[in-house]
PDB file of N, CA and C in Angstrom:
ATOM      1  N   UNK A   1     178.460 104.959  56.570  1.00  0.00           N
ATOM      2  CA  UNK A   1     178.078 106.338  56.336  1.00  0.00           C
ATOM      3  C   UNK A   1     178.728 106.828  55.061  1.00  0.00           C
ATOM      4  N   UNK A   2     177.751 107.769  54.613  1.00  0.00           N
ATOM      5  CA  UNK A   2     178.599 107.941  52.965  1.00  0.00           C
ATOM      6  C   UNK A   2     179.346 109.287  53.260  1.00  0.00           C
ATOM      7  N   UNK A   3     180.277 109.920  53.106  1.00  0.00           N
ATOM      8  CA  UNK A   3     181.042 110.787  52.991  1.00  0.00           C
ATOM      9  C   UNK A   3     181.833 111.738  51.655  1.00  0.00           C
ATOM     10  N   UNK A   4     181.094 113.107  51.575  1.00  0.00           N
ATOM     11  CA  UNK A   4     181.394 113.008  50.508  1.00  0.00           C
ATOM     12  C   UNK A   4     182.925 113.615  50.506  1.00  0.00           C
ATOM     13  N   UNK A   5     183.614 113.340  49.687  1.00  0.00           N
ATOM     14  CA  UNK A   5     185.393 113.802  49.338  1.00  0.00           C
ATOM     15  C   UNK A   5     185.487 115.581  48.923  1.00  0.00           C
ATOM     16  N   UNK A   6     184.646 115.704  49.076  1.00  0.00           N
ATOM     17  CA  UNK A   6     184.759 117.148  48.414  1.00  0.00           C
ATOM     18  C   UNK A   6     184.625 117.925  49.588  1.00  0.00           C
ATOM     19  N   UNK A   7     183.492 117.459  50.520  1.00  0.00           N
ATOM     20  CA  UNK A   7     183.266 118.899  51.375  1.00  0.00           C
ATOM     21  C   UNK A   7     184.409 118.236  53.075  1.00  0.00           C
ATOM     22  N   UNK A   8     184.936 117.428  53.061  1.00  0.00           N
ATOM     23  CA  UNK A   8     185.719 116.818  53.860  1.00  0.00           C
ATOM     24  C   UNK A   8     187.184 116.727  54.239  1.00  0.00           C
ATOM     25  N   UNK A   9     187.040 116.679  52.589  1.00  0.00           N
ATOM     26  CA  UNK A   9     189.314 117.412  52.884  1.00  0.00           C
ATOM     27  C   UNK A   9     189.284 115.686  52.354  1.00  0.00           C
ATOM     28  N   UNK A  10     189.129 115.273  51.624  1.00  0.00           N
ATOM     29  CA  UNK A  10     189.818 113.849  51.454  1.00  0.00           C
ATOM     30  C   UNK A  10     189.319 112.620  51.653  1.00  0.00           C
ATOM     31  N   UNK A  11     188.022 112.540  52.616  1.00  0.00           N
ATOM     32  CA  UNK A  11     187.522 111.197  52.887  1.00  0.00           C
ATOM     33  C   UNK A  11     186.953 110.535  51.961  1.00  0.00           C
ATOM     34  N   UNK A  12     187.303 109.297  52.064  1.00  0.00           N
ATOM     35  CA  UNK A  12     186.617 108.353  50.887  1.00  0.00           C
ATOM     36  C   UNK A  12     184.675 107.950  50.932  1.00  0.00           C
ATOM     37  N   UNK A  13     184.444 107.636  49.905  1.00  0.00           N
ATOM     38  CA  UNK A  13     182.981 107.186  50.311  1.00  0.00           C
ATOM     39  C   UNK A  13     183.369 105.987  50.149  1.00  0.00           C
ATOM     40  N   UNK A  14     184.351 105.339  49.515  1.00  0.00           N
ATOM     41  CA  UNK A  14     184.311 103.713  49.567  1.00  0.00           C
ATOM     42  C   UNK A  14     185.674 103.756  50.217  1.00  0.00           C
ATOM     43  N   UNK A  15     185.639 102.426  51.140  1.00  0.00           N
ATOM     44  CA  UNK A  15     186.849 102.281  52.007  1.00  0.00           C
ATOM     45  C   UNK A  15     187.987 100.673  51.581  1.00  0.00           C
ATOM     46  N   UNK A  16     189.169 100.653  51.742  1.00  0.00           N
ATOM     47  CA  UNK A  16     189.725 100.107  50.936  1.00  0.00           C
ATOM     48  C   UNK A  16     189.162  98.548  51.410  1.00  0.00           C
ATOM     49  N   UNK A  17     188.567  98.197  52.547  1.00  0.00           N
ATOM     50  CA  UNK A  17     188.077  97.104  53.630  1.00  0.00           C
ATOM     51  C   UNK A  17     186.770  96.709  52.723  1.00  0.00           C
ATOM     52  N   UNK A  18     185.964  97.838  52.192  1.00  0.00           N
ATOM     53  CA  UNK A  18     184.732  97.158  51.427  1.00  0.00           C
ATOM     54  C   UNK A  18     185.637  96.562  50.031  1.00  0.00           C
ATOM     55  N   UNK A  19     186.394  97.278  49.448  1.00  0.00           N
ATOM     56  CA  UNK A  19     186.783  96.521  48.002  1.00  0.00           C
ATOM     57  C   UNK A  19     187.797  95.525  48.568  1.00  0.00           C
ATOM     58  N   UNK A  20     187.873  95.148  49.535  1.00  0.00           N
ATOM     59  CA  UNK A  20     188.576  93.914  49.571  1.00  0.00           C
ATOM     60  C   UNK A  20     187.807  92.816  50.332  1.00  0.00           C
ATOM     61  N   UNK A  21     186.844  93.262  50.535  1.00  0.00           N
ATOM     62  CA  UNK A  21     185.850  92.534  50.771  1.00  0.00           C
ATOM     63  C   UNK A  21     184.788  91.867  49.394  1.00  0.00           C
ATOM     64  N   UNK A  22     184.813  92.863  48.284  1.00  0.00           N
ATOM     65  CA  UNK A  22     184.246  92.391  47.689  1.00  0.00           C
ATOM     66  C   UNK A  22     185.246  91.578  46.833  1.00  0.00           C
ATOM     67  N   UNK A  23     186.754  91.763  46.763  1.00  0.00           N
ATOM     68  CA  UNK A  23     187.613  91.110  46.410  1.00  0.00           C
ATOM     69  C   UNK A  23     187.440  89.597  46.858  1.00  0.00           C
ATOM     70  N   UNK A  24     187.535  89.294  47.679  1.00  0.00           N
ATOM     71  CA  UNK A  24     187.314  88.182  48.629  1.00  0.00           C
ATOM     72  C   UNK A  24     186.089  87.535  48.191  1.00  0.00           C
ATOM     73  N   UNK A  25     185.223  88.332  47.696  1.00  0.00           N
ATOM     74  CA  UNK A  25     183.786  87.736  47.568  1.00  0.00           C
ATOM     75  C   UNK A  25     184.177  86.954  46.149  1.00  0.00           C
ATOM     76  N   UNK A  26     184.658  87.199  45.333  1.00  0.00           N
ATOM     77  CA  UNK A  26     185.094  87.009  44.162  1.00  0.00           C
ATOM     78  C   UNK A  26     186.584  85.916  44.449  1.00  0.00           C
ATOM     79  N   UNK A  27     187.274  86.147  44.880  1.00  0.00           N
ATOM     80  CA  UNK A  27     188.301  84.947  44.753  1.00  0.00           C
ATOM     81  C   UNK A  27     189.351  85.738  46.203  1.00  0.00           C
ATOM     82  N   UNK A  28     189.060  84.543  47.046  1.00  0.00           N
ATOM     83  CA  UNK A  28     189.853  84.409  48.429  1.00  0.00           C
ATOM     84  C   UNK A  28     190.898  84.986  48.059  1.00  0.00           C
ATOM     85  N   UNK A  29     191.612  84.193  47.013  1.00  0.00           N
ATOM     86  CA  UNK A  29     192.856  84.126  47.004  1.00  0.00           C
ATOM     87  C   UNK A  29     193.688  85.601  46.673  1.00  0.00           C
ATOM     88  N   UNK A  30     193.189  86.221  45.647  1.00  0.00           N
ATOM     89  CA  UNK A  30     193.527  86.965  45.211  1.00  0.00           C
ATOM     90  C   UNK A  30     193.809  88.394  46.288  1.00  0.00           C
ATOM     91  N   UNK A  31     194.571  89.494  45.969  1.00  0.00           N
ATOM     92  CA  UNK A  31     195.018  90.679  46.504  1.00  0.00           C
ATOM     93  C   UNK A  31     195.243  91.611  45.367  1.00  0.00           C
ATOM     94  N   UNK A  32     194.856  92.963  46.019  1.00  0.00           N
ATOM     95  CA  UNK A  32     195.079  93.865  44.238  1.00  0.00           C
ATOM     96  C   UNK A  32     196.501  94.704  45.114  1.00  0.00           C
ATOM     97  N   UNK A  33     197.019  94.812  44.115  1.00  0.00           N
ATOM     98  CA  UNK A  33     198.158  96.117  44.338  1.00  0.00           C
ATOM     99  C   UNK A  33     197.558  97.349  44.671  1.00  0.00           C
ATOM    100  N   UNK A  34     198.448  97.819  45.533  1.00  0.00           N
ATOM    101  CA  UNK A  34     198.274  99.178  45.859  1.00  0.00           C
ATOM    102  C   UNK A  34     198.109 100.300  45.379  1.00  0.00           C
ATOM    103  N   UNK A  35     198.502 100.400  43.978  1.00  0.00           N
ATOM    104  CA  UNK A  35     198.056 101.474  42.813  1.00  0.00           C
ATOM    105  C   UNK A  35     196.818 100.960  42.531  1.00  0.00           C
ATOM    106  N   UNK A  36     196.937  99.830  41.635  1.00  0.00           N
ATOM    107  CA  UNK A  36     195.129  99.346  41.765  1.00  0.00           C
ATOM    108  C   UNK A  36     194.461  99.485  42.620  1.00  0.00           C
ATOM    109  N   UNK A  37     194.464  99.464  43.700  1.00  0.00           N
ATOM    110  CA  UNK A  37     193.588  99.690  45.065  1.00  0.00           C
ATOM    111  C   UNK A  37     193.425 100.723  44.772  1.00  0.00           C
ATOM    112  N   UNK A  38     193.939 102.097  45.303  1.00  0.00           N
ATOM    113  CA  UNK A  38     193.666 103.392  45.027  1.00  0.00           C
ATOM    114  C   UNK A  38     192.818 103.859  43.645  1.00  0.00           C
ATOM    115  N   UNK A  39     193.339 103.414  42.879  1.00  0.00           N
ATOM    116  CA  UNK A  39     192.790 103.311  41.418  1.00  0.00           C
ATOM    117  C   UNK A  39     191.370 103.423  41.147  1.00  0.00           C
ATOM    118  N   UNK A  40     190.889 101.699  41.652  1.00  0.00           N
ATOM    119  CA  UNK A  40     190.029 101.229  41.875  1.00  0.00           C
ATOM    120  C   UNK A  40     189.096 102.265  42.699  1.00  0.00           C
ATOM    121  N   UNK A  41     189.507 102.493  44.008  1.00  0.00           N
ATOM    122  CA  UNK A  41     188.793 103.588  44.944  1.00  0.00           C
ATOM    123  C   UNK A  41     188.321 105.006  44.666  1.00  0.00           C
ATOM    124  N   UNK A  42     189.287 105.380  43.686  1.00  0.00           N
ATOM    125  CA  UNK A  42     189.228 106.620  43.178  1.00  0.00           C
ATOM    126  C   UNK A  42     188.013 106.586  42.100  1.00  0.00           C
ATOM    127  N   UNK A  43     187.698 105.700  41.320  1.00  0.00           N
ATOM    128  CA  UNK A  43     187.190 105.624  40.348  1.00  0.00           C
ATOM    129  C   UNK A  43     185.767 105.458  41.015  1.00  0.00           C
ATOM    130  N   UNK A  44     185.249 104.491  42.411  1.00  0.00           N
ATOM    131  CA  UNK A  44     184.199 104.391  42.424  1.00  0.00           C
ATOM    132  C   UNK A  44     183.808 105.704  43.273  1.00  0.00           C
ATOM    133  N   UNK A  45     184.813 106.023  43.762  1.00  0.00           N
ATOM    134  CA  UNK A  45     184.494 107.963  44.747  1.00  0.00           C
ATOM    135  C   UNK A  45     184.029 108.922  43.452  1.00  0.00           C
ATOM    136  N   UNK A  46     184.880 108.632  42.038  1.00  0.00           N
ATOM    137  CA  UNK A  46     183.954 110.058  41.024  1.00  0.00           C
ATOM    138  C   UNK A  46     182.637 109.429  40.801  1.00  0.00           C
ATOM    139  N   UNK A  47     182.512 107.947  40.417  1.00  0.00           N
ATOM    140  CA  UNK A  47     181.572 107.418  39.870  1.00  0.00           C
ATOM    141  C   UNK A  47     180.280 107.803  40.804  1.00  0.00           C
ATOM    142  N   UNK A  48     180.440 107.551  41.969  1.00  0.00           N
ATOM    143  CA  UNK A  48     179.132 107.681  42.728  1.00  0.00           C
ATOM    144  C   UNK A  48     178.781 109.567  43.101  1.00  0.00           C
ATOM    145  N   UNK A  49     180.171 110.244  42.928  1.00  0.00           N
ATOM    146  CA  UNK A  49     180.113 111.623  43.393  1.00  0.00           C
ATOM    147  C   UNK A  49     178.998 111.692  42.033  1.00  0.00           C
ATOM    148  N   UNK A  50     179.158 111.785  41.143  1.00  0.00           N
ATOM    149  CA  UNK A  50     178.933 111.980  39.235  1.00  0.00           C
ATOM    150  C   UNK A  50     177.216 111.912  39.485  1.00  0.00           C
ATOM    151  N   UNK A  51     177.043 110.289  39.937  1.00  0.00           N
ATOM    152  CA  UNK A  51     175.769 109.817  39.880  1.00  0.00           C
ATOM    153  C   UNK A  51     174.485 110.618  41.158  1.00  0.00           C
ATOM    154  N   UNK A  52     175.494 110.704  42.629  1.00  0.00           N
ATOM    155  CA  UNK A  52     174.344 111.677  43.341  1.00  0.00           C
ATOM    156  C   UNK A  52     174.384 112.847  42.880  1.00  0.00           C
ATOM    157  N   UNK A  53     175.466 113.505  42.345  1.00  0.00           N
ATOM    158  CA  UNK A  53     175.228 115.110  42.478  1.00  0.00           C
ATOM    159  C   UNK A  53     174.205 115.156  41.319  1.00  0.00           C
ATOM    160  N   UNK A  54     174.055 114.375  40.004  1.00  0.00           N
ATOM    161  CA  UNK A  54     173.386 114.515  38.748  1.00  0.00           C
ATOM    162  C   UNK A  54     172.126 113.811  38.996  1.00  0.00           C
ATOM    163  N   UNK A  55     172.131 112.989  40.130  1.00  0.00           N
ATOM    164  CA  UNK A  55     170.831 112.556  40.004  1.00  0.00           C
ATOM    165  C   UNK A  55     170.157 113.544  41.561  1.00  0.00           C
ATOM    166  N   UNK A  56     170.866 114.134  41.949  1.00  0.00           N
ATOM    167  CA  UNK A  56     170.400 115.312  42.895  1.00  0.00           C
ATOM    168  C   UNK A  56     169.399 116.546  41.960  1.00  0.00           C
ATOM    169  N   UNK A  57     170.328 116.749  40.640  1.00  0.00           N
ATOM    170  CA  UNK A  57     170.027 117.777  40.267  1.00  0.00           C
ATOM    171  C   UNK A  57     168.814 117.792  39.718  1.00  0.00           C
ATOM    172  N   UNK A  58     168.567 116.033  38.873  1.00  0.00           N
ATOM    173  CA  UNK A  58     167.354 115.746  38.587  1.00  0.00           C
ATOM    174  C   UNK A  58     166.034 115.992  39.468  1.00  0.00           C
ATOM    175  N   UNK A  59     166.291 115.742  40.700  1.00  0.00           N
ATOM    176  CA  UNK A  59     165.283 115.837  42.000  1.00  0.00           C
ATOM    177  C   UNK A  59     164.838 117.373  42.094  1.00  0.00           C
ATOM    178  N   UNK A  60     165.946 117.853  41.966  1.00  0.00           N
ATOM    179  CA  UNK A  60     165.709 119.255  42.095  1.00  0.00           C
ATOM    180  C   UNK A  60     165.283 119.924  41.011  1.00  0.00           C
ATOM    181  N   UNK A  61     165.177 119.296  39.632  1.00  0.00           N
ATOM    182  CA  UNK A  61     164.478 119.541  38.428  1.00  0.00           C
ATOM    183  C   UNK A  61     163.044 119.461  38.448  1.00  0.00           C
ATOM    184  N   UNK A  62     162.582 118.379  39.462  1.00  0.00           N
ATOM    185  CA  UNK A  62     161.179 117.849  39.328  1.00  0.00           C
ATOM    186  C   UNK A  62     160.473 118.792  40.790  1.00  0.00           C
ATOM    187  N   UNK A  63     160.997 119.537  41.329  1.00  0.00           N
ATOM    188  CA  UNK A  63     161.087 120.389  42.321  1.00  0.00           C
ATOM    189  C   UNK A  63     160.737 119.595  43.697  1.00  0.00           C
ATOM    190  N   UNK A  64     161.629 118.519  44.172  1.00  0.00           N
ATOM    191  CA  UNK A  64     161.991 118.147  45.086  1.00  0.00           C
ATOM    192  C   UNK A  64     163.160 117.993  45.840  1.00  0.00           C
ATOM    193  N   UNK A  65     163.227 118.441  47.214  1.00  0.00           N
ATOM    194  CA  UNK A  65     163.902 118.310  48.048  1.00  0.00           C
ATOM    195  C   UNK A  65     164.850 117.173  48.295  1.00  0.00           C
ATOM    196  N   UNK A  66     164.382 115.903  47.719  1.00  0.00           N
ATOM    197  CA  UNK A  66     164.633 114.657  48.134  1.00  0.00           C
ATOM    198  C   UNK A  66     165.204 113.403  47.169  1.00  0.00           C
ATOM    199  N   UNK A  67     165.870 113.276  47.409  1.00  0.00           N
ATOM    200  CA  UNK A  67     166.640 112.605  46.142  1.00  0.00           C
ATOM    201  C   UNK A  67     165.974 111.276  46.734  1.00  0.00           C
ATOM    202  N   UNK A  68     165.229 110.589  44.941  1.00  0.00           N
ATOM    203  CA  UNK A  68     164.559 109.166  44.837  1.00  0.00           C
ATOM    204  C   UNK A  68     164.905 108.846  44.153  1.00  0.00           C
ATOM    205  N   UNK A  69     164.683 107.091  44.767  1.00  0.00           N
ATOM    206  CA  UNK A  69     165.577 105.797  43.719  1.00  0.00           C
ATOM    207  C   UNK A  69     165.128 106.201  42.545  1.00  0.00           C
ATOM    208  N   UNK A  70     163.858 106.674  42.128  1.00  0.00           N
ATOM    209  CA  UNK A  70     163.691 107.157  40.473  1.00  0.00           C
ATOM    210  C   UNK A  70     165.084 107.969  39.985  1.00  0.00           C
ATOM    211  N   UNK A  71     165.089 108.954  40.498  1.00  0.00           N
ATOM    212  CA  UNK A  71     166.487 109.937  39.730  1.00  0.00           C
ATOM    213  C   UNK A  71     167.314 109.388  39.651  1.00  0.00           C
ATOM    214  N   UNK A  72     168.074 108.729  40.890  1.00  0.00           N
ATOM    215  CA  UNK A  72     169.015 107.740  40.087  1.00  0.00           C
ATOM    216  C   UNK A  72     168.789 106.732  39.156  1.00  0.00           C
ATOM    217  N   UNK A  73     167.760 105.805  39.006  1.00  0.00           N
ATOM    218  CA  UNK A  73     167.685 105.199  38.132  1.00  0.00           C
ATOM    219  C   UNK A  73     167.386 106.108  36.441  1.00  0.00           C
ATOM    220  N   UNK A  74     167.161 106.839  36.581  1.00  0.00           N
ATOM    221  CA  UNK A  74     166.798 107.986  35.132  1.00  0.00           C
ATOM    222  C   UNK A  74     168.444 108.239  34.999  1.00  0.00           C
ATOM    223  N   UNK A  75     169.134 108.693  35.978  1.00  0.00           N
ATOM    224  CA  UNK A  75     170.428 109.147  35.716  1.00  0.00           C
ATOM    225  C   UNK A  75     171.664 108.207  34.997  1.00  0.00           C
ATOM    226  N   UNK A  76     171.074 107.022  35.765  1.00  0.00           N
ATOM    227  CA  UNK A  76     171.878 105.517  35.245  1.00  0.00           C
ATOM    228  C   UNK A  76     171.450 105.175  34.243  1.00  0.00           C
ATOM    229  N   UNK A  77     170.568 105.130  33.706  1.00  0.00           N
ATOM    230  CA  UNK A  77     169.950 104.775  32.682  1.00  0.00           C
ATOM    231  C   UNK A  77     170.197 105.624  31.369  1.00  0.00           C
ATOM    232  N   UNK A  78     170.450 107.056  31.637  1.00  0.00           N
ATOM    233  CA  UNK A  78     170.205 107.880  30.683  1.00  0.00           C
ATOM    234  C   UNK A  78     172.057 107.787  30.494  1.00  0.00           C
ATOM    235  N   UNK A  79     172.925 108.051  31.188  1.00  0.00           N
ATOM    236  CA  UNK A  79     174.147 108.362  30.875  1.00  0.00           C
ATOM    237  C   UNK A  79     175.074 107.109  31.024  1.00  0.00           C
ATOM    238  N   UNK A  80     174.729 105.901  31.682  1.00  0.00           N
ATOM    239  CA  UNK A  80     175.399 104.783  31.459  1.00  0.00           C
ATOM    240  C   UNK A  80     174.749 103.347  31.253  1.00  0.00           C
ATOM    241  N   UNK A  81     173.955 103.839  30.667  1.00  0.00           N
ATOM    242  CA  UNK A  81     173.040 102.646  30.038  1.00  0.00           C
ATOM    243  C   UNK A  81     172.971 101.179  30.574  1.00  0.00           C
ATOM    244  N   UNK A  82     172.463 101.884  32.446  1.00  0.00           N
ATOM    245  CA  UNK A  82     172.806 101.002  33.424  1.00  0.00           C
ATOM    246  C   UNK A  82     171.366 100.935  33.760  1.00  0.00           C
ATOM    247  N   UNK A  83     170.422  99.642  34.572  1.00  0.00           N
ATOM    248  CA  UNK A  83     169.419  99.314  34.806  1.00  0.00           C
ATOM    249  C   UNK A  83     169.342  98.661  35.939  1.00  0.00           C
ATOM    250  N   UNK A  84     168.841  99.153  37.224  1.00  0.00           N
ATOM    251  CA  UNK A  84     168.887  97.998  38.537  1.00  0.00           C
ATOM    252  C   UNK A  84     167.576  97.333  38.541  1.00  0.00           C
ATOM    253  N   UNK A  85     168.448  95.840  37.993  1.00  0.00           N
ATOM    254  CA  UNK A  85     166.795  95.198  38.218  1.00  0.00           C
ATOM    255  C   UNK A  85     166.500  94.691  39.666  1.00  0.00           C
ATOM    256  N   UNK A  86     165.272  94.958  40.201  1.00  0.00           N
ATOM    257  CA  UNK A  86     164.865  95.113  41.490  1.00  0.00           C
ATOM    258  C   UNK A  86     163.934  96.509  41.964  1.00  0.00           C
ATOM    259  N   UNK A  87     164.546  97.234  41.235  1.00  0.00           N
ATOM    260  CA  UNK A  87     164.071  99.005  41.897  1.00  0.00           C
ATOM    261  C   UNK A  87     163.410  99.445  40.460  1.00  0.00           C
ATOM    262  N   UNK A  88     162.937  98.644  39.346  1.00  0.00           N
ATOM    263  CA  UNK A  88     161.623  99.094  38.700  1.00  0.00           C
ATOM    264  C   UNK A  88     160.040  99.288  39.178  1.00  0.00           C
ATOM    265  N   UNK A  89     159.406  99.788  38.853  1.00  0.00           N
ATOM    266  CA  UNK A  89     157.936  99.743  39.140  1.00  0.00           C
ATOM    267  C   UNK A  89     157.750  98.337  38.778  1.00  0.00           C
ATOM    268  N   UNK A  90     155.895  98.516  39.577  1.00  0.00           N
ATOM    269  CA  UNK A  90     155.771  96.692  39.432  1.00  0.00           C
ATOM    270  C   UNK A  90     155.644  96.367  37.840  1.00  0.00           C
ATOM    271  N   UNK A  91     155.710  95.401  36.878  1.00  0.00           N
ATOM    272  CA  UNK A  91     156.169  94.971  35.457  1.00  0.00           C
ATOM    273  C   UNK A  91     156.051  96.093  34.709  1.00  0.00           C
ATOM    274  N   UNK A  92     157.723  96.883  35.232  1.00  0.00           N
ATOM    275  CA  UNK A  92     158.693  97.457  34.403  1.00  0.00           C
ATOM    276  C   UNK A  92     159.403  96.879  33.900  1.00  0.00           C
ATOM    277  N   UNK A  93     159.872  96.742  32.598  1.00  0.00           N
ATOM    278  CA  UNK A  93     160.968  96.089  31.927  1.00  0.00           C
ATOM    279  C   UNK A  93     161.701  96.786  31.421  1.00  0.00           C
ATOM    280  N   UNK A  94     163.015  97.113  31.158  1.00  0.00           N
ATOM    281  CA  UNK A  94     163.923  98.325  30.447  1.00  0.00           C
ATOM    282  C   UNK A  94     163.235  97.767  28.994  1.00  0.00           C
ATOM    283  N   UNK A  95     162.322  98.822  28.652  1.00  0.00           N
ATOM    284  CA  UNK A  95     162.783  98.536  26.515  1.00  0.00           C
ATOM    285  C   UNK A  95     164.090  98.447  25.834  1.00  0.00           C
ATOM    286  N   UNK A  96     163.725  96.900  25.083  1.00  0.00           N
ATOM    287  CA  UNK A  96     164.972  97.368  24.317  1.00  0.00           C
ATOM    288  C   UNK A  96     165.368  98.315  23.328  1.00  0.00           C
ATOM    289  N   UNK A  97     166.343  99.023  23.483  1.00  0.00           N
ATOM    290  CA  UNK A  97     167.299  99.935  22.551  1.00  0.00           C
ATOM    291  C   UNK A  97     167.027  99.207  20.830  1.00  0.00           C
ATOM    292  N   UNK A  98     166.270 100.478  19.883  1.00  0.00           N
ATOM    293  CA  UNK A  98     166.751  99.685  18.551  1.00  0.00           C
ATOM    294  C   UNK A  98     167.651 100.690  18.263  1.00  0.00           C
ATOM    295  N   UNK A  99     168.508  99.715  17.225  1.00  0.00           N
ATOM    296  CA  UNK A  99     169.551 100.151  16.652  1.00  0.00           C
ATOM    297  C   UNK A  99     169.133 100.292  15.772  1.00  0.00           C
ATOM    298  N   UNK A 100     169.813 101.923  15.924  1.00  0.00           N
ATOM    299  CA  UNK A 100     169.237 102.794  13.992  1.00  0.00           C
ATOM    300  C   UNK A 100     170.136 102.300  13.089  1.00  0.00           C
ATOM    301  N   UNK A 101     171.300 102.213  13.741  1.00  0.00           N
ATOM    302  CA  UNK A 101     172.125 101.850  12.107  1.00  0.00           C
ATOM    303  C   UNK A 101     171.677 100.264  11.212  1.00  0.00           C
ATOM    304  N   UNK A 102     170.922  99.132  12.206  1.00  0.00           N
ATOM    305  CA  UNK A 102     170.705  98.848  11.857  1.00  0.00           C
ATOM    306  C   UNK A 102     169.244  98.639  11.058  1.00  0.00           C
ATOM    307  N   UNK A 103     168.628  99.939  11.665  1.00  0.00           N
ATOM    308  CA  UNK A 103     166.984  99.966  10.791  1.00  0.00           C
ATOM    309  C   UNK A 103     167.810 101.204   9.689  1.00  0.00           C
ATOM    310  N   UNK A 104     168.634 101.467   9.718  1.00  0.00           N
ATOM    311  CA  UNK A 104     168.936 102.509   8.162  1.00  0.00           C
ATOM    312  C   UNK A 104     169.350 101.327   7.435  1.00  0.00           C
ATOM    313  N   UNK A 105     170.139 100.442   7.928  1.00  0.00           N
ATOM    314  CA  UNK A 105     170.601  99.254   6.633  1.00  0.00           C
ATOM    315  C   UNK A 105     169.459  98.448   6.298  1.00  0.00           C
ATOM    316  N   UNK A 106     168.489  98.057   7.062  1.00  0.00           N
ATOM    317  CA  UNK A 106     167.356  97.981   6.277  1.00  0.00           C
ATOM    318  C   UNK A 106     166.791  98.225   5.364  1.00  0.00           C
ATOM    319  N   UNK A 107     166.488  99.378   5.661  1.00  0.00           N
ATOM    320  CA  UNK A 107     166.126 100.310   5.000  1.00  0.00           C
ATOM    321  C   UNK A 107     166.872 100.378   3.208  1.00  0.00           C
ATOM    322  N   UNK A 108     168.259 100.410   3.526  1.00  0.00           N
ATOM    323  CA  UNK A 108     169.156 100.833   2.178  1.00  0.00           C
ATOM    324  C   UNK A 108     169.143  99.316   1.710  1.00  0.00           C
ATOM    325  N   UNK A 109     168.750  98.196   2.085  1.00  0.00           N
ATOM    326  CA  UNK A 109     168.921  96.782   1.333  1.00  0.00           C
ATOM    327  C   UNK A 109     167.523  96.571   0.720  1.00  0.00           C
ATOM    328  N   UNK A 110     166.490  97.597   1.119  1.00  0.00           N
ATOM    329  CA  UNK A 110     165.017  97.510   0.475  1.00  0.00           C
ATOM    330  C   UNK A 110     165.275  98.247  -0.566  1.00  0.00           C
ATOM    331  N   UNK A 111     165.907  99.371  -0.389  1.00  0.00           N
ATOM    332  CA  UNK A 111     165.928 100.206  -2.066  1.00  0.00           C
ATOM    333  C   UNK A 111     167.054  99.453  -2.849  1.00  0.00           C
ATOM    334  N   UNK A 112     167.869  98.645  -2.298  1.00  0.00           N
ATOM    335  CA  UNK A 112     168.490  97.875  -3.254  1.00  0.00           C
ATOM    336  C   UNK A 112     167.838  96.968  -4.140  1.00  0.00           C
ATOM    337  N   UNK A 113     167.382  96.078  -3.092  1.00  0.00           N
ATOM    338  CA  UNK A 113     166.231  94.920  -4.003  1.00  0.00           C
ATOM    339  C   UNK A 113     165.293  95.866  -4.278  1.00  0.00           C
ATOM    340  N   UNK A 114     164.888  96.783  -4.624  1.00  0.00           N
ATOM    341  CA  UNK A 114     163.950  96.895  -5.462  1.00  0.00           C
ATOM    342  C   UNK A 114     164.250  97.344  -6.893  1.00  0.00           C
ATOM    343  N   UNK A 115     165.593  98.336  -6.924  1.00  0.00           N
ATOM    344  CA  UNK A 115     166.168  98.876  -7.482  1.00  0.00           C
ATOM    345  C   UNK A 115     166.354  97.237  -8.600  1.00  0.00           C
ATOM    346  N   UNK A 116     167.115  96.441  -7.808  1.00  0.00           N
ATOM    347  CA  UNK A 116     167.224  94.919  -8.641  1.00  0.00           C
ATOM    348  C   UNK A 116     166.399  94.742  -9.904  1.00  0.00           C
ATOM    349  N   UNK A 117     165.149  95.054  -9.158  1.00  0.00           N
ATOM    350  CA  UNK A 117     164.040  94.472  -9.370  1.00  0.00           C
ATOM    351  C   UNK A 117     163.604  94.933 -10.436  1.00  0.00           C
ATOM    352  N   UNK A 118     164.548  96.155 -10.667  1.00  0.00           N
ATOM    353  CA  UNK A 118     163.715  97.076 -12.163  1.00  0.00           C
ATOM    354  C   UNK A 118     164.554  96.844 -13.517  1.00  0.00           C
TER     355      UNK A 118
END
């Protein structure tokens, strides 16, 4: 059950049993310290608070009641240039990102060589 920390007095939405579970999933061996633990916990309690309340607000932008895997994926996408592949429409592909700085240096190495050229 997800729980949110705010309207609760303190409860976590992630519990220290799932990140050491996924610890485990990753290497048996290993154990995180107890500041790291918390750390760790704390960080994914703003991260996910951040992502429903903003991708709530989106829902409620498009004037729905109901928060859909779309808003979060618009929300992830737009502010952490995050993509779940699985939960696209059928052949959705994220476009790739061009980089302006590198179409302005283009750009400035064409007026160079031409400039050469005169």
């Amino acid at each position: 059950a997800v729980v949110s920390t705010q309207s609760t007095g303190g409860e976590r939405v992630l519990q220290k049993r799932h990140l050491q579970d996924v610890l485990r999933g990753i290497d048996p061996l290993s154990q995180l310290d107890e500041e790291v633990e918390e750390m760790l916990l704390k960080i994914g309690d703003d991260f996910l608070e951040d992502v429903i309340g903003s991708a709530a607000q989106i829902a409620a932008h498009r004037k729905s009641k109901q928060l859909e895997c779309k808003d979060v994926m618009l929300y992830l996408d737009r502010h952490y240039d995050l993509w779940v592949p699985g939960y696209a429409r059928e052949n959705e592909t994220k476009p790739p990102k061009k980089d302006l700085c590198f179409e302005q240096h283009k750009q400035r190495m064409e007026l160079v060589r031409k400039a050469q050229m005169q």
